[in-house]
Protein backbone atom coordinates (compact mmCIF):
# COMPACT_ATOMS: atom_id res chain seq x y z
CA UNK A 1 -5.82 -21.88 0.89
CA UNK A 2 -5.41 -20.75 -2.53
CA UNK A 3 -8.16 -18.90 -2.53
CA UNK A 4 -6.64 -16.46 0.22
CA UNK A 5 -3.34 -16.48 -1.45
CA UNK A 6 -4.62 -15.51 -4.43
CA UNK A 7 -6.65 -12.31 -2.08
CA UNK A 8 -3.38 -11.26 -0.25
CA UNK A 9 -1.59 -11.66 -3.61
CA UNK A 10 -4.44 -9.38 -5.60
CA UNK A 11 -4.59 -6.76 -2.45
CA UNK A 12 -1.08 -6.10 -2.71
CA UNK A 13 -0.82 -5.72 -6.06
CA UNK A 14 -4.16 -3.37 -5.93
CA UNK A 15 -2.03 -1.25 -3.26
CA UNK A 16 0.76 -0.69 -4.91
CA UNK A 17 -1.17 -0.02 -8.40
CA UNK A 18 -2.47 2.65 -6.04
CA UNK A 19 0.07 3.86 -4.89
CA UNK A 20 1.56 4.57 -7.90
CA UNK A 21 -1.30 6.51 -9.28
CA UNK A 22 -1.46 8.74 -6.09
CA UNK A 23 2.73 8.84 -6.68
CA UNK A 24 1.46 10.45 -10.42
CA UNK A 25 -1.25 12.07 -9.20
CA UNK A 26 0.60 14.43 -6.44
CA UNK A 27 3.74 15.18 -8.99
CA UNK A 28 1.70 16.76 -10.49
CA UNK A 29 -0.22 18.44 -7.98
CA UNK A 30 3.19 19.89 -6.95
CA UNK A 31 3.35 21.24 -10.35
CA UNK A 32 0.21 22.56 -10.14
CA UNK A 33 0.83 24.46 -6.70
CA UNK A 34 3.99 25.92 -8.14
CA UNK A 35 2.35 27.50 -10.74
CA UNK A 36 -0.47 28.78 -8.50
CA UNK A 37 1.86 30.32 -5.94
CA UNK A 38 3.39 32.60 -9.27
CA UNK A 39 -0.12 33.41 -9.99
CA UNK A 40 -1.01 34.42 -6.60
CA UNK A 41 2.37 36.58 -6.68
CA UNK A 42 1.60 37.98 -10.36
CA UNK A 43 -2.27 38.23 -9.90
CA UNK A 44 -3.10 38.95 -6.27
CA UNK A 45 -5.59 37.23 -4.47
CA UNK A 46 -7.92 35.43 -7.45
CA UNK A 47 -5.52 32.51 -6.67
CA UNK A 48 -5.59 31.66 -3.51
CA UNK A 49 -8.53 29.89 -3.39
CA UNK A 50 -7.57 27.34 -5.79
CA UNK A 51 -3.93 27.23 -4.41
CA UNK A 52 -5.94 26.39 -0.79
CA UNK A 53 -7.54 23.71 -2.81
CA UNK A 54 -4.40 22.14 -4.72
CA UNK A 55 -2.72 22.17 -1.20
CA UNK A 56 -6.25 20.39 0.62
CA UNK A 57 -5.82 17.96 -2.27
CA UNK A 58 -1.93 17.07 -1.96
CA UNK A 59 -2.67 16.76 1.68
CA UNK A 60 -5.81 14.48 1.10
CA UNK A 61 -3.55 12.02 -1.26
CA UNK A 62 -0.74 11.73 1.08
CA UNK A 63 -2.69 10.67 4.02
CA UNK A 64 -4.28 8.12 1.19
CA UNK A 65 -0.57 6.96 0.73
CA UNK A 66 0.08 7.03 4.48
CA UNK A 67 -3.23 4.81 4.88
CA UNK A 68 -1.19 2.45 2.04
CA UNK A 69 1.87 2.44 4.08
CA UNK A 70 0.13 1.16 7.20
CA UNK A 71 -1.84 -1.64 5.25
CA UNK A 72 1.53 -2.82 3.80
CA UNK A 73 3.40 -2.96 7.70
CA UNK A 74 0.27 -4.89 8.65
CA UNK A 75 0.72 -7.19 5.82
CA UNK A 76 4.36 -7.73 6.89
CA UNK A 77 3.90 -7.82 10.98
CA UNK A 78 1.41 -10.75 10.10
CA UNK A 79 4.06 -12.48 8.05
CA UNK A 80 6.60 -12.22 10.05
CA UNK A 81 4.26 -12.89 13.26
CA UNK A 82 2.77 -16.25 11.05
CA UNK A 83 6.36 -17.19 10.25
CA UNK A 84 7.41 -16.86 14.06
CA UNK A 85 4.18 -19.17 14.63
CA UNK A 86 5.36 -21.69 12.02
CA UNK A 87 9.02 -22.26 13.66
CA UNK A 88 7.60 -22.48 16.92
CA UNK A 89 4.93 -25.19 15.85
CA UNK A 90 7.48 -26.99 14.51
CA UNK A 91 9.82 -27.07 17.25
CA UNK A 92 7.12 -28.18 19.39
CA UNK A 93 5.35 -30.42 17.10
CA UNK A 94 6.51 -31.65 13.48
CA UNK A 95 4.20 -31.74 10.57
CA UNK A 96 4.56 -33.09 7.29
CA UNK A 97 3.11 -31.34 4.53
CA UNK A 98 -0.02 -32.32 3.26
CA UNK A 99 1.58 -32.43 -0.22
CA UNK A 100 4.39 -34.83 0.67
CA UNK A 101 1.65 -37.25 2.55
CA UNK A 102 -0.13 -37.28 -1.00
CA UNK A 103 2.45 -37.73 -2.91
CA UNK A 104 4.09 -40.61 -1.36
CA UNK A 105 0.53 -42.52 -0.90
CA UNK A 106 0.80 -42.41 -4.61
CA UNK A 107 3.95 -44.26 -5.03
């Protein structure tokens, strides 16, 4: 059980490193597309290849972001469904923890 705490605890934190970098990562990218646009108005045509490319790019991070999003609902609709679970279980059927049986064979 620790073991997949430890996972879900490391994924999350993974994610959201992630999504920070791609957060960096497209500020500057919008930057970047600025100052392309004024080149393709000051220098004609030359830039719009690379301004096609900076816009493919901010597109290609975004969707990475959006594919962060949905990871992070899932995460939280299996919480909250796992929670629901819990209560329901223990309505129908109460449970002490395994901790709380250990520690009071100890005594």
């Amino acid at each position: 059980m620790d073991d997949a705490k430890s996972d879900l605890v490391n994924v999350l934190s993974r994610l959201e490193a992630h999504w920070v970098v791609l957060e960096a990562e497209l500020t500057e990218i919008n930057k970047d597309i600025t100052q392309c646009e004024q080149c393709v108005q000051k220098y004609g045509e030359y830039f719009t290849f690379p301004l096609q490319h900076l816009k493919d790019l901010k597109k290609a991070k975004k969707q990475k972001m959006k594919e962060i999003i949905q990871a992070m609902e899932a995460f939280n609709e299996n919480l909250v469904g796992g929670k629901r679970l819990v209560k329901m279980l223990e309505r129908e059927m109460p449970v002490v923890s395994v901790n709380s049986t250990a520690k009071s064979g100890m005594n």
